[in-house]
PDB file of N, CA and C in Angstrom:
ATOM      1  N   UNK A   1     -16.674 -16.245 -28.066  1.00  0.00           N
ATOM      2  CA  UNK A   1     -17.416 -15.982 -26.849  1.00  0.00           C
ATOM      3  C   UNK A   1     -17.111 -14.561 -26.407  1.00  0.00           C
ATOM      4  N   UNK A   2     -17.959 -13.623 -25.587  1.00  0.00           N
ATOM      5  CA  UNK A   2     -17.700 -12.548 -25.173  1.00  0.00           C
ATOM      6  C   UNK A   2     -16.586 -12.351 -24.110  1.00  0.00           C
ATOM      7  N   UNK A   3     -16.268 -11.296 -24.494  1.00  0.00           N
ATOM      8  CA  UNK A   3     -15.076 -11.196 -23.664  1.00  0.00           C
ATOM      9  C   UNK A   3     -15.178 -11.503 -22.282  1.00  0.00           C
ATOM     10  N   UNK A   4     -14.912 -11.889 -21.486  1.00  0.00           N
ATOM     11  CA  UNK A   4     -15.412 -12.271 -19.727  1.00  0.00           C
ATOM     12  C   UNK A   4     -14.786 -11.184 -19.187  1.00  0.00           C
ATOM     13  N   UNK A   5     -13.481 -10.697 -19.132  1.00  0.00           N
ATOM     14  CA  UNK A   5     -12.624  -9.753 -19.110  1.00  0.00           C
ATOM     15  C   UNK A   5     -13.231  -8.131 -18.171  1.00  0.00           C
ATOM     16  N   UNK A   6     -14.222  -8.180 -19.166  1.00  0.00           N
ATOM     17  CA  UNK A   6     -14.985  -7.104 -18.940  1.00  0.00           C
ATOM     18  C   UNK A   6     -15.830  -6.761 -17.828  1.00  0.00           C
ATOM     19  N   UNK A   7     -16.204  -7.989 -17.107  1.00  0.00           N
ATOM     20  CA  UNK A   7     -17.267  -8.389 -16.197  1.00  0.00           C
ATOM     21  C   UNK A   7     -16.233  -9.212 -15.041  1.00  0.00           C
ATOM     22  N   UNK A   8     -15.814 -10.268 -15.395  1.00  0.00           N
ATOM     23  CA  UNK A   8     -14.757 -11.232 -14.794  1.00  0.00           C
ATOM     24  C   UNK A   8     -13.302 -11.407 -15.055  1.00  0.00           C
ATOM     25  N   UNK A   9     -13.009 -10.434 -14.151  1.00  0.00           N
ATOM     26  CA  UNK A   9     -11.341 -10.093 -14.485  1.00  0.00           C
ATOM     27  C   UNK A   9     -10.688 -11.732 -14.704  1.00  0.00           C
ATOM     28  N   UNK A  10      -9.850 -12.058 -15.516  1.00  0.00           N
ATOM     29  CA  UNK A  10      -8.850 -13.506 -15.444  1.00  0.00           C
ATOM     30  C   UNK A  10      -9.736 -14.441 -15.993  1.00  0.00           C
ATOM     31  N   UNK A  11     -10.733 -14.492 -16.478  1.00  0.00           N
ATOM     32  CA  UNK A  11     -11.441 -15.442 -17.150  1.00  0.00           C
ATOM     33  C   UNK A  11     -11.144 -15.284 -19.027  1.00  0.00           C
ATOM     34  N   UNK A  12     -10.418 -14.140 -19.248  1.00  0.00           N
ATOM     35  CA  UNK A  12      -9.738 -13.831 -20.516  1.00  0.00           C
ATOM     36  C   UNK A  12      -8.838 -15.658 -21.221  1.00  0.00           C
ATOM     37  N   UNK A  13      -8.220 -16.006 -19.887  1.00  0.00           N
ATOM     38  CA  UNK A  13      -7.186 -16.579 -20.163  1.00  0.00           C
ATOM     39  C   UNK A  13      -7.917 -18.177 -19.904  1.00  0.00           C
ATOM     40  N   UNK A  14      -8.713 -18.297 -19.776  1.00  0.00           N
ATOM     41  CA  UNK A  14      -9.319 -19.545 -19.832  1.00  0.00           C
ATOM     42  C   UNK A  14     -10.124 -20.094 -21.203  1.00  0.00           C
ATOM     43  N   UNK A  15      -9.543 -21.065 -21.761  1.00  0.00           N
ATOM     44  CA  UNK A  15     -10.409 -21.423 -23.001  1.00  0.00           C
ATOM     45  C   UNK A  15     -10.930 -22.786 -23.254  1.00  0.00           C
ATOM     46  N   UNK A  16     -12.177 -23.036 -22.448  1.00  0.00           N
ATOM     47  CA  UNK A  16     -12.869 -24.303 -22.700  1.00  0.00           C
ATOM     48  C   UNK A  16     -13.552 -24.670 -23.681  1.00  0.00           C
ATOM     49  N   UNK A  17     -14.180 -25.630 -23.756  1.00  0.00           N
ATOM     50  CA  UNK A  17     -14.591 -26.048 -25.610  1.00  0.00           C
ATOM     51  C   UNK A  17     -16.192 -25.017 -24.924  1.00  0.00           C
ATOM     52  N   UNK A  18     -16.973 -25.011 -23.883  1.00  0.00           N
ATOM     53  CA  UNK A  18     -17.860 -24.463 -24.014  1.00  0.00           C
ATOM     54  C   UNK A  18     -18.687 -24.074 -22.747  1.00  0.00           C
ATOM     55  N   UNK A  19     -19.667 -23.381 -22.607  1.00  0.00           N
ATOM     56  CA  UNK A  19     -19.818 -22.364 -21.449  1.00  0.00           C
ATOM     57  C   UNK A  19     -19.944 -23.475 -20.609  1.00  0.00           C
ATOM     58  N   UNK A  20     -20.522 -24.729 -20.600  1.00  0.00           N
ATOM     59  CA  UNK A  20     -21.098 -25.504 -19.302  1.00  0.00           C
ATOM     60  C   UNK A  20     -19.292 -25.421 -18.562  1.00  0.00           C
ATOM     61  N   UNK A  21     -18.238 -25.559 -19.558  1.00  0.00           N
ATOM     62  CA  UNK A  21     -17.006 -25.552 -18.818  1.00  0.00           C
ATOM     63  C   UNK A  21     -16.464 -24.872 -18.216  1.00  0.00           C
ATOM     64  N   UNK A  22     -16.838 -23.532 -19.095  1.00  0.00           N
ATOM     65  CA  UNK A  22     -16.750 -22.263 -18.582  1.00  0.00           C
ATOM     66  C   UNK A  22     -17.184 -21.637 -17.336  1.00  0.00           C
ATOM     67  N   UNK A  23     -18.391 -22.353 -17.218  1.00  0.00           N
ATOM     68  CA  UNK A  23     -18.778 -22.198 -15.788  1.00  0.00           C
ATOM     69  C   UNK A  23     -18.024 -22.897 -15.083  1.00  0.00           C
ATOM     70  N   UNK A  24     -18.062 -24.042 -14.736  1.00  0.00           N
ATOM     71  CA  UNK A  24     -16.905 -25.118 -13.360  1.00  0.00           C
ATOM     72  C   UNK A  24     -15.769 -24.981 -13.981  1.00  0.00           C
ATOM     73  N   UNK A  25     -14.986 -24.232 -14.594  1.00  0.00           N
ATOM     74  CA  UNK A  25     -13.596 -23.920 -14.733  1.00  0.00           C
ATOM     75  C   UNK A  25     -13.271 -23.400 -13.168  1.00  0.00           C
ATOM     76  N   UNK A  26     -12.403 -23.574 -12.411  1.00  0.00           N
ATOM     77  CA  UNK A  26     -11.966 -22.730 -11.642  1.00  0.00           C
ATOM     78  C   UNK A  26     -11.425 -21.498 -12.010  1.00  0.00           C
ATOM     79  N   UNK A  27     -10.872 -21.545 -12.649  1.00  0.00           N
ATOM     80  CA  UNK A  27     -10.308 -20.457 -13.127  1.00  0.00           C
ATOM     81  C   UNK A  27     -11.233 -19.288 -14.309  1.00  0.00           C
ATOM     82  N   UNK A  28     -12.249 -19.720 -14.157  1.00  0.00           N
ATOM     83  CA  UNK A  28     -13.630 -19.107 -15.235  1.00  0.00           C
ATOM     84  C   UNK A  28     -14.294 -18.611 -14.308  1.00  0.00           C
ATOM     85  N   UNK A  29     -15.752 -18.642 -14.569  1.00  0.00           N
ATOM     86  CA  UNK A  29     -16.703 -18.393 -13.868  1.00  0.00           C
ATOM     87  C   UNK A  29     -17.421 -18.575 -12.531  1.00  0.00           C
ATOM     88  N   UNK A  30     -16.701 -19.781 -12.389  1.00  0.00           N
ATOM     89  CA  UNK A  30     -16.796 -20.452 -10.786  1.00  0.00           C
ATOM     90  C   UNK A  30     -16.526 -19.466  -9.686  1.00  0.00           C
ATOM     91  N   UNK A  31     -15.605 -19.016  -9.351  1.00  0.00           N
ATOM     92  CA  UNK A  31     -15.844 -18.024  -8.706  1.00  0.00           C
ATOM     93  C   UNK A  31     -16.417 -17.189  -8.221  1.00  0.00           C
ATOM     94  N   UNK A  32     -17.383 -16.424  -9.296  1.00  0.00           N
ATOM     95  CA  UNK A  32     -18.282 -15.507  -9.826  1.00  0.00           C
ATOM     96  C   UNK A  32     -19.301 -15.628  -9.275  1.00  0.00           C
ATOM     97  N   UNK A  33     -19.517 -17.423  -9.129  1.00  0.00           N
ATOM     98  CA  UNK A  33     -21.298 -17.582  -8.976  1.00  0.00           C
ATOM     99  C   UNK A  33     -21.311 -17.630  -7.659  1.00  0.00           C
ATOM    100  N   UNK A  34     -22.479 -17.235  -7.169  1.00  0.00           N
ATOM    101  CA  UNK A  34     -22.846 -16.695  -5.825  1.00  0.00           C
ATOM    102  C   UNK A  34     -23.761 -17.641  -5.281  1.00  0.00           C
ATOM    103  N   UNK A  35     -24.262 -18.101  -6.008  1.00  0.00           N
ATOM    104  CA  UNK A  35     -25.350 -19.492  -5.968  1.00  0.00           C
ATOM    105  C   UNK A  35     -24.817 -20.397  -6.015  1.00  0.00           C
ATOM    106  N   UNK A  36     -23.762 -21.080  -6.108  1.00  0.00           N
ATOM    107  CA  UNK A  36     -22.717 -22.044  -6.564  1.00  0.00           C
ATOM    108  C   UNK A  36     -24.086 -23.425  -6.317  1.00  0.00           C
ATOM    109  N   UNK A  37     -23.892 -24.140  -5.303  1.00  0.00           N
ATOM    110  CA  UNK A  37     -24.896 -25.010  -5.438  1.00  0.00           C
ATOM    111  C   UNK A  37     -25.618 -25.308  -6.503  1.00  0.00           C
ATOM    112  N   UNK A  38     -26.615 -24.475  -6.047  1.00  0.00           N
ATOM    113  CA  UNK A  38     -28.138 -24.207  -7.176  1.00  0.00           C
ATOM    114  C   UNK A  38     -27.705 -24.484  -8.714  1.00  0.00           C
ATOM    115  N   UNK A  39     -26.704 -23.216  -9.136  1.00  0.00           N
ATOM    116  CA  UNK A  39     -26.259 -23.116 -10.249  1.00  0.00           C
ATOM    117  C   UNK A  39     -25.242 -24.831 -10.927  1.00  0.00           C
ATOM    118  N   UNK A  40     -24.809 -25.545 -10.220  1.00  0.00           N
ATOM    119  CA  UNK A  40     -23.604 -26.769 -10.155  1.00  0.00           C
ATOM    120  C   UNK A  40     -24.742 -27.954 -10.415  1.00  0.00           C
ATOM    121  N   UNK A  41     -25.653 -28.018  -9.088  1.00  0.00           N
ATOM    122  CA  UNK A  41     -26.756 -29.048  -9.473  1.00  0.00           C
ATOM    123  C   UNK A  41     -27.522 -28.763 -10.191  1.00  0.00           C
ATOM    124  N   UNK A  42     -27.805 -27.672 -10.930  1.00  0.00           N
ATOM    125  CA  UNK A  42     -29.027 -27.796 -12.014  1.00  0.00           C
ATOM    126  C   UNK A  42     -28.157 -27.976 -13.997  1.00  0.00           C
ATOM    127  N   UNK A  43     -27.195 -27.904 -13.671  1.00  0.00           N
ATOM    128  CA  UNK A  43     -26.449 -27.597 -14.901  1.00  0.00           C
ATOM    129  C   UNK A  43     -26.195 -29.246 -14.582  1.00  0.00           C
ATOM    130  N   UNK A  44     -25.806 -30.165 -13.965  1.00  0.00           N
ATOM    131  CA  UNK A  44     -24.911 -31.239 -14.005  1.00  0.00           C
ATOM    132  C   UNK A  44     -26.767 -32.290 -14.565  1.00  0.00           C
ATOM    133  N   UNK A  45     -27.505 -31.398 -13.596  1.00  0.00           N
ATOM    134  CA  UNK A  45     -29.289 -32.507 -13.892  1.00  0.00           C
ATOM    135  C   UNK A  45     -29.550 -32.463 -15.310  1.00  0.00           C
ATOM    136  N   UNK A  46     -28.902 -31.177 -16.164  1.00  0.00           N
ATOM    137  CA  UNK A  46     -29.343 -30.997 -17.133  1.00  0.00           C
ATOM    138  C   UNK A  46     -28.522 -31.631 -18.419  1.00  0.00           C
ATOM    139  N   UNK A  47     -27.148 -31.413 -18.019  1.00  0.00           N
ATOM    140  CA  UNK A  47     -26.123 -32.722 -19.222  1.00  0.00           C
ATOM    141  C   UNK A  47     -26.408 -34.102 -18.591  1.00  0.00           C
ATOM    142  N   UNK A  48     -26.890 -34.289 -17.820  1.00  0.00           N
ATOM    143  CA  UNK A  48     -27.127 -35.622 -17.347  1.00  0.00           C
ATOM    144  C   UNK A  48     -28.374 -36.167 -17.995  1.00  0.00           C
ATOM    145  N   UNK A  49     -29.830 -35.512 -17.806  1.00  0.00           N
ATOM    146  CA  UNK A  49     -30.637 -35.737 -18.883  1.00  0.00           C
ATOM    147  C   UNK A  49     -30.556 -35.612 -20.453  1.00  0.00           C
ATOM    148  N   UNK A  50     -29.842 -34.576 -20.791  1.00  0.00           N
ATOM    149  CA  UNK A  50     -29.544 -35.020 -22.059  1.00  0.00           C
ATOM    150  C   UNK A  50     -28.508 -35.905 -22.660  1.00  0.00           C
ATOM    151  N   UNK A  51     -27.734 -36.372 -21.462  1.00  0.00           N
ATOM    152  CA  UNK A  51     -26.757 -37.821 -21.999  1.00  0.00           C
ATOM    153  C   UNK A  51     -27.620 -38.949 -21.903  1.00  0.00           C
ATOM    154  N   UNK A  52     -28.602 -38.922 -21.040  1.00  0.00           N
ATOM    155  CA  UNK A  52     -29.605 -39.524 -21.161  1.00  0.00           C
ATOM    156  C   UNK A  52     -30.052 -39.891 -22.431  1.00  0.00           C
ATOM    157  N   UNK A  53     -30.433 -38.954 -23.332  1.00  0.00           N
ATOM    158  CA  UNK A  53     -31.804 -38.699 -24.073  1.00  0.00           C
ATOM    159  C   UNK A  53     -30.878 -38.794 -25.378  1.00  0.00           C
ATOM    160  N   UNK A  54     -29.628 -38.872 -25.309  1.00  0.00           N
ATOM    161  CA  UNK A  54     -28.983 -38.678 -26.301  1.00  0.00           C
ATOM    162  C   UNK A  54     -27.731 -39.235 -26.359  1.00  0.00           C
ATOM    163  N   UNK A  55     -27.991 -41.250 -25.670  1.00  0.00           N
ATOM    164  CA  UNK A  55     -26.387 -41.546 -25.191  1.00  0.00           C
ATOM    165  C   UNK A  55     -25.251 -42.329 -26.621  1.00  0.00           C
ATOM    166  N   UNK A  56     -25.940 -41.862 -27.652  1.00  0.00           N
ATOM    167  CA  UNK A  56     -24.947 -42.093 -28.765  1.00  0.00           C
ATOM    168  C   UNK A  56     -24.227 -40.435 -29.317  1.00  0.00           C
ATOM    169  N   UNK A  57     -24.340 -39.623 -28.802  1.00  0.00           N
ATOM    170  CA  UNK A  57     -24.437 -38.541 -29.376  1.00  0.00           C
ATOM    171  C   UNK A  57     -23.331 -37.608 -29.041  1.00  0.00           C
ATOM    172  N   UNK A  58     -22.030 -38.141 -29.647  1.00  0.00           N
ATOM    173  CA  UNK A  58     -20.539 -37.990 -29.057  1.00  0.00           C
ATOM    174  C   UNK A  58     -19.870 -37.123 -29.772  1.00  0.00           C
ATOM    175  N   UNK A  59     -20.562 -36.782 -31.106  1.00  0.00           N
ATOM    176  CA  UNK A  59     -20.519 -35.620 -32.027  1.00  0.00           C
ATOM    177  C   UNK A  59     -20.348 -34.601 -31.820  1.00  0.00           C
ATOM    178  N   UNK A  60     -20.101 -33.339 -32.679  1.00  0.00           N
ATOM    179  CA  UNK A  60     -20.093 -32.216 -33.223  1.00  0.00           C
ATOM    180  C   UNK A  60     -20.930 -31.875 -34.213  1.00  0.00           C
ATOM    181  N   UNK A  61     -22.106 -32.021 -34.075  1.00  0.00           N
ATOM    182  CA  UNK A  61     -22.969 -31.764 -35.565  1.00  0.00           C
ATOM    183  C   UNK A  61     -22.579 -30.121 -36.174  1.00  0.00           C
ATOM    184  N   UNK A  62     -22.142 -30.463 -37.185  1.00  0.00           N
ATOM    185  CA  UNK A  62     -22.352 -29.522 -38.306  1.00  0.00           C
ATOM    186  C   UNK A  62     -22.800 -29.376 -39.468  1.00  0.00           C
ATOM    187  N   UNK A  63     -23.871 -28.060 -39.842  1.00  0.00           N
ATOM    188  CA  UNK A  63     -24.039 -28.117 -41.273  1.00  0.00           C
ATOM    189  C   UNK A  63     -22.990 -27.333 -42.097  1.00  0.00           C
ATOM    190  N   UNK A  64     -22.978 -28.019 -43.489  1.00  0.00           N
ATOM    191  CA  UNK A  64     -21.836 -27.812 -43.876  1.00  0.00           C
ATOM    192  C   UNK A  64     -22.220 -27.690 -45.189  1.00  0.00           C
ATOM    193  N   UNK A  65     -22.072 -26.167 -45.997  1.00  0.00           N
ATOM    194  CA  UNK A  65     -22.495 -25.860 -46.968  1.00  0.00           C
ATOM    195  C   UNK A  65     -21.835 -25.224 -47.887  1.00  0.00           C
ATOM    196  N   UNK A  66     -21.853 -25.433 -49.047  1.00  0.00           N
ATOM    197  CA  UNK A  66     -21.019 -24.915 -50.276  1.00  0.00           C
ATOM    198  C   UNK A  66     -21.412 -23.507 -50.868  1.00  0.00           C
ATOM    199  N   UNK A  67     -20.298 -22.414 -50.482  1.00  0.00           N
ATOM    200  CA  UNK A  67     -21.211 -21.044 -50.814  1.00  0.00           C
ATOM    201  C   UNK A  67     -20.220 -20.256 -51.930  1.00  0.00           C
ATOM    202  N   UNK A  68     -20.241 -20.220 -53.103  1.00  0.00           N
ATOM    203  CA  UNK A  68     -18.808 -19.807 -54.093  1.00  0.00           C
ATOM    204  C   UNK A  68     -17.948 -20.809 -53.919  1.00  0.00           C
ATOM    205  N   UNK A  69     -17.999 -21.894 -53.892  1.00  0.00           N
ATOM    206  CA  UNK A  69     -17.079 -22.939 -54.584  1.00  0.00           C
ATOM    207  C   UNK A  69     -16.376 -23.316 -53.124  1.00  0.00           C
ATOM    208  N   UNK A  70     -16.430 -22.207 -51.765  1.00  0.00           N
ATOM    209  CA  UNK A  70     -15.609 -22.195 -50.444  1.00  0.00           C
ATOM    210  C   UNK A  70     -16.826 -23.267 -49.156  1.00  0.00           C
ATOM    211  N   UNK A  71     -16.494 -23.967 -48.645  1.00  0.00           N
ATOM    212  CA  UNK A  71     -17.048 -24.563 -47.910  1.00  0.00           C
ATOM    213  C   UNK A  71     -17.194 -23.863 -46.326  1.00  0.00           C
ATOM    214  N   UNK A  72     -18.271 -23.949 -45.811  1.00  0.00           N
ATOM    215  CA  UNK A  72     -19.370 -22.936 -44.608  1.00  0.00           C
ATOM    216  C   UNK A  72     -19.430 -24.073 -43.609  1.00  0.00           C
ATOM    217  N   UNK A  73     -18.938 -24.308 -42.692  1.00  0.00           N
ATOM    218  CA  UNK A  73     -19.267 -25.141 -41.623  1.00  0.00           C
ATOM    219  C   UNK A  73     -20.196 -24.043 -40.459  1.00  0.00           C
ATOM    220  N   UNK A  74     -21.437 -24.910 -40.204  1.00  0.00           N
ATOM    221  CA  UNK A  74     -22.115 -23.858 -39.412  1.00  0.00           C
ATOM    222  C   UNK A  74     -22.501 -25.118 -38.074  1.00  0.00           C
ATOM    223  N   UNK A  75     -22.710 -24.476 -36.810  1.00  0.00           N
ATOM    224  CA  UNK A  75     -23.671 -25.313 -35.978  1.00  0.00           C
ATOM    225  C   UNK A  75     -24.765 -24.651 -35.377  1.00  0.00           C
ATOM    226  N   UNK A  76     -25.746 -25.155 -35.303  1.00  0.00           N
ATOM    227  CA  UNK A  76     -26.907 -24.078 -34.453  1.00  0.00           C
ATOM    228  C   UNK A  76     -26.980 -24.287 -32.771  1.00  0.00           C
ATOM    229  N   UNK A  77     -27.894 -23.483 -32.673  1.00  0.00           N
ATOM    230  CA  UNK A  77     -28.184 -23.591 -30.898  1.00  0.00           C
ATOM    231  C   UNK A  77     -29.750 -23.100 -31.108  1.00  0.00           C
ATOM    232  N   UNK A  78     -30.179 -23.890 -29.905  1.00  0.00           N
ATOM    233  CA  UNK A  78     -31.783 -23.191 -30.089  1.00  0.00           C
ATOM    234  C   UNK A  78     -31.906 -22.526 -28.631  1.00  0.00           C
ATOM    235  N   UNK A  79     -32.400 -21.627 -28.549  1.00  0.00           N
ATOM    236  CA  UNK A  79     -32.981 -21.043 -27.218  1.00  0.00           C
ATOM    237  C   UNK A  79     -34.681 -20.843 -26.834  1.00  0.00           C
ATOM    238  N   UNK A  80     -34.934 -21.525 -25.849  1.00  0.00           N
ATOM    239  CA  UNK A  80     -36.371 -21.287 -25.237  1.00  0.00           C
ATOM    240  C   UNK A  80     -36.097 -20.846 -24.054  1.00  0.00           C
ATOM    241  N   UNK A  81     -37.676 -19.982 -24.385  1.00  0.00           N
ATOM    242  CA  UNK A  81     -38.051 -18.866 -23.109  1.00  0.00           C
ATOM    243  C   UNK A  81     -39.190 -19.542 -22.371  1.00  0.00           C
ATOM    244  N   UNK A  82     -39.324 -18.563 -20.819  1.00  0.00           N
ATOM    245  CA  UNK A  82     -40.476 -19.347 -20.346  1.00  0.00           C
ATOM    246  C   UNK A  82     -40.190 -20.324 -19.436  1.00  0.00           C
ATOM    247  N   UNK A  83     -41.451 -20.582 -18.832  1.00  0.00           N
ATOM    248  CA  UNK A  83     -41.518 -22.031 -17.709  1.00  0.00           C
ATOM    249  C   UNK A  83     -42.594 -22.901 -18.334  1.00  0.00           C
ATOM    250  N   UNK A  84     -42.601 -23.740 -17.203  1.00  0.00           N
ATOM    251  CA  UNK A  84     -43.612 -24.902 -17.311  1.00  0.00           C
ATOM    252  C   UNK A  84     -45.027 -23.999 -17.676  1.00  0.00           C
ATOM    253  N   UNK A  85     -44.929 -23.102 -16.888  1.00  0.00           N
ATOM    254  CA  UNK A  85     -46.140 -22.675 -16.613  1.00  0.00           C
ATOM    255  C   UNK A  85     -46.393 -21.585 -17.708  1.00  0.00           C
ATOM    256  N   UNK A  86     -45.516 -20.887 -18.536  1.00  0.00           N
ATOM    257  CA  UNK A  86     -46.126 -19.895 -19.386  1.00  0.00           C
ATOM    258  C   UNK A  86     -45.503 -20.598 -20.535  1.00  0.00           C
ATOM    259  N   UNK A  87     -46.776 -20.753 -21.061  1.00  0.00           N
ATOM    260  CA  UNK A  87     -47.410 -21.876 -22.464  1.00  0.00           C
ATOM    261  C   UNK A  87     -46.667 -21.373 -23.486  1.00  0.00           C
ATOM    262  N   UNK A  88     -46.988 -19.852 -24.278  1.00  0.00           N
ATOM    263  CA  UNK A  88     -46.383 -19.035 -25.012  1.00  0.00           C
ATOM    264  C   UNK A  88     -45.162 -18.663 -24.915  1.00  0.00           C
ATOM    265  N   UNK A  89     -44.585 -18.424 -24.068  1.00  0.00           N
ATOM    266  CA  UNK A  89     -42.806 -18.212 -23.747  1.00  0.00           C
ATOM    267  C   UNK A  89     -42.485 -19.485 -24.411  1.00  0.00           C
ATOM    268  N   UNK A  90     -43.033 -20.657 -23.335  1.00  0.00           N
ATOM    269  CA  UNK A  90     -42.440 -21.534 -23.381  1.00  0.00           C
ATOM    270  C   UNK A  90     -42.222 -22.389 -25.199  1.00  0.00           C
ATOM    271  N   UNK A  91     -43.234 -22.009 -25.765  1.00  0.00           N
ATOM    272  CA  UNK A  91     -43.018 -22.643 -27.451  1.00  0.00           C
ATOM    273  C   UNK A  91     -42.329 -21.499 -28.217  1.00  0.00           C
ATOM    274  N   UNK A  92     -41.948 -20.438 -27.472  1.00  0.00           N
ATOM    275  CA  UNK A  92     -41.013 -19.229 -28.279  1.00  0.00           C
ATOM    276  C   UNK A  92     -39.816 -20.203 -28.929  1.00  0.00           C
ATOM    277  N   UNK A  93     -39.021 -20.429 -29.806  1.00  0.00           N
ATOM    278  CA  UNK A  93     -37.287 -20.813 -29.900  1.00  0.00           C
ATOM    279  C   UNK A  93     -36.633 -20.299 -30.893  1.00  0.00           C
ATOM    280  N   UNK A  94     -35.597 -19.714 -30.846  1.00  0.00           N
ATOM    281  CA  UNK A  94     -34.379 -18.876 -31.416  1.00  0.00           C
ATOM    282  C   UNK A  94     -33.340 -20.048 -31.926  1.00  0.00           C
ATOM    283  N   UNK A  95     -33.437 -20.066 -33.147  1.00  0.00           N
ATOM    284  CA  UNK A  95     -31.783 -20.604 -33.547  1.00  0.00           C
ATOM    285  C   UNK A  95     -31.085 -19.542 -33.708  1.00  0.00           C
ATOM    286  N   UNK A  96     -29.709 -20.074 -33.404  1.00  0.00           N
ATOM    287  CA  UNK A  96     -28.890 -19.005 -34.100  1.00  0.00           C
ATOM    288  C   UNK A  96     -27.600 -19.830 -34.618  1.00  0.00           C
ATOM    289  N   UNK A  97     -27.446 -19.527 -35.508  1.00  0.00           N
ATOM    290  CA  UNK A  97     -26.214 -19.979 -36.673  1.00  0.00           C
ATOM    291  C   UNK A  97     -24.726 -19.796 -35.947  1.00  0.00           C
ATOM    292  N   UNK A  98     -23.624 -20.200 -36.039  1.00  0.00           N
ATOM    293  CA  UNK A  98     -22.311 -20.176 -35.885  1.00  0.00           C
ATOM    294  C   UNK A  98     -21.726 -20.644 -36.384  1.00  0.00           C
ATOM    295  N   UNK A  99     -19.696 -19.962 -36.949  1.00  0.00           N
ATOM    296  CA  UNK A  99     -19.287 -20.648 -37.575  1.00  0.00           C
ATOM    297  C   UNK A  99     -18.375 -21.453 -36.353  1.00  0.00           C
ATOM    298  N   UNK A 100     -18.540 -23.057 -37.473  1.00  0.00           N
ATOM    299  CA  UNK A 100     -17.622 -23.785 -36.668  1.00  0.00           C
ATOM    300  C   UNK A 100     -16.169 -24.239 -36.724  1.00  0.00           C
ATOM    301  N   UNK A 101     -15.780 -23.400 -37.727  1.00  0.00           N
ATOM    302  CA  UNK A 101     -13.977 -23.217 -37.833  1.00  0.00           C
ATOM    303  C   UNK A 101     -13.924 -21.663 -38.380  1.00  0.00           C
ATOM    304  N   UNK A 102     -12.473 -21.836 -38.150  1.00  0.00           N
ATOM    305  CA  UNK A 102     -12.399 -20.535 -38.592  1.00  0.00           C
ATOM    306  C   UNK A 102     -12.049 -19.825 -39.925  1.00  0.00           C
ATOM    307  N   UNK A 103     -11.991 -20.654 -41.307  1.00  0.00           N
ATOM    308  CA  UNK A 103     -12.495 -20.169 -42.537  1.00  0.00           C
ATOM    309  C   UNK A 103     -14.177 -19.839 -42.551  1.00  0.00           C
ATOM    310  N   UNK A 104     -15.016 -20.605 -41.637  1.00  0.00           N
ATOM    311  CA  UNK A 104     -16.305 -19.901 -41.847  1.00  0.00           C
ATOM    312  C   UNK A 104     -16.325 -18.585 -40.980  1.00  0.00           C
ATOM    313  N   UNK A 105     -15.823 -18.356 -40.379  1.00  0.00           N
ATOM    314  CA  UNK A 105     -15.422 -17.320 -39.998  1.00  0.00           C
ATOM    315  C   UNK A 105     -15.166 -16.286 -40.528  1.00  0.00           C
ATOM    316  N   UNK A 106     -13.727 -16.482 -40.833  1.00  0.00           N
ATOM    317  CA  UNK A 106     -14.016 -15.416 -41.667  1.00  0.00           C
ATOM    318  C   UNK A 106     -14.281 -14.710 -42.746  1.00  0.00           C
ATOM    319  N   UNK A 107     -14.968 -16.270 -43.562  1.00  0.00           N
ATOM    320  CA  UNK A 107     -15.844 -15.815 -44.719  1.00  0.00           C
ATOM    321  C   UNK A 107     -16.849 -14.971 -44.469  1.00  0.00           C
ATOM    322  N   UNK A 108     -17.758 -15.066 -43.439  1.00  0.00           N
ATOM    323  CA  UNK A 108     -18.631 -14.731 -42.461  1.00  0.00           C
ATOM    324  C   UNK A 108     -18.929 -13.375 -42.390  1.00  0.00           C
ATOM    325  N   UNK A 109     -17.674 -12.931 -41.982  1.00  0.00           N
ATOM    326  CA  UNK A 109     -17.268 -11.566 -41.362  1.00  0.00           C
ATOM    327  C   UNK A 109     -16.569 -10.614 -42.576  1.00  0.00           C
ATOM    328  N   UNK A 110     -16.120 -11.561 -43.542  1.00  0.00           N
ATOM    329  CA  UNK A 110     -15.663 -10.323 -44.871  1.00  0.00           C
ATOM    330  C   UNK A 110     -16.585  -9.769 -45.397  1.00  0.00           C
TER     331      UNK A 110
END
């Protein structure tokens, strides 16, 4: 994850499994947000619908691929742009790849 450091002094030293934590960490980002509300209830509506939509789903999915004989653990993320209302944003989506230990790592990066 990017350094917080840079932007949010003392958030260096906080290490949650992932940003939704990162945000309601006290010691993270919480602070930071200026909207607190807004920002708290729309993030909690949103793991809440997808525990919903997804209440077996207690996992870590990874793909996990054989590249020179060394094994690649990857996970994706998708990102969409857009609202309800703009059609085209809204069917835009970005995966992006990550490694999910750190031999894919730094196979990755050699």
């Amino acid at each position: 994850m990017l350094a917080q450091s840079a932007f949010f002094p003392g958030c260096d030293s906080v290490t949650p499994h992932n940003g939704v934590r990162l945000v309601f960490h006290p010691q993270g980002l919480r602070p930071f947000v200026e909207n607190w509300e807004s920002v708290a209830a729309r993030i909690i509506q949103r793991v809440h619908r997808e525990a919903a939509a997804n209440p077996s789903d207690e996992t870590f999915l990874t793909i996990n691929y054989r590249w020179k004989k060394c094994p690649l653990r990857l996970f994706s993320t998708l990102t969409t742009f857009g609202t309800a209302l703009d059609i085209a944003l809204q069917e835009l989506r970005i995966e992006s790849f990550f490694p999910a230990d750190e031999v894919t790592r730094v196979v990755l990066t050699s």
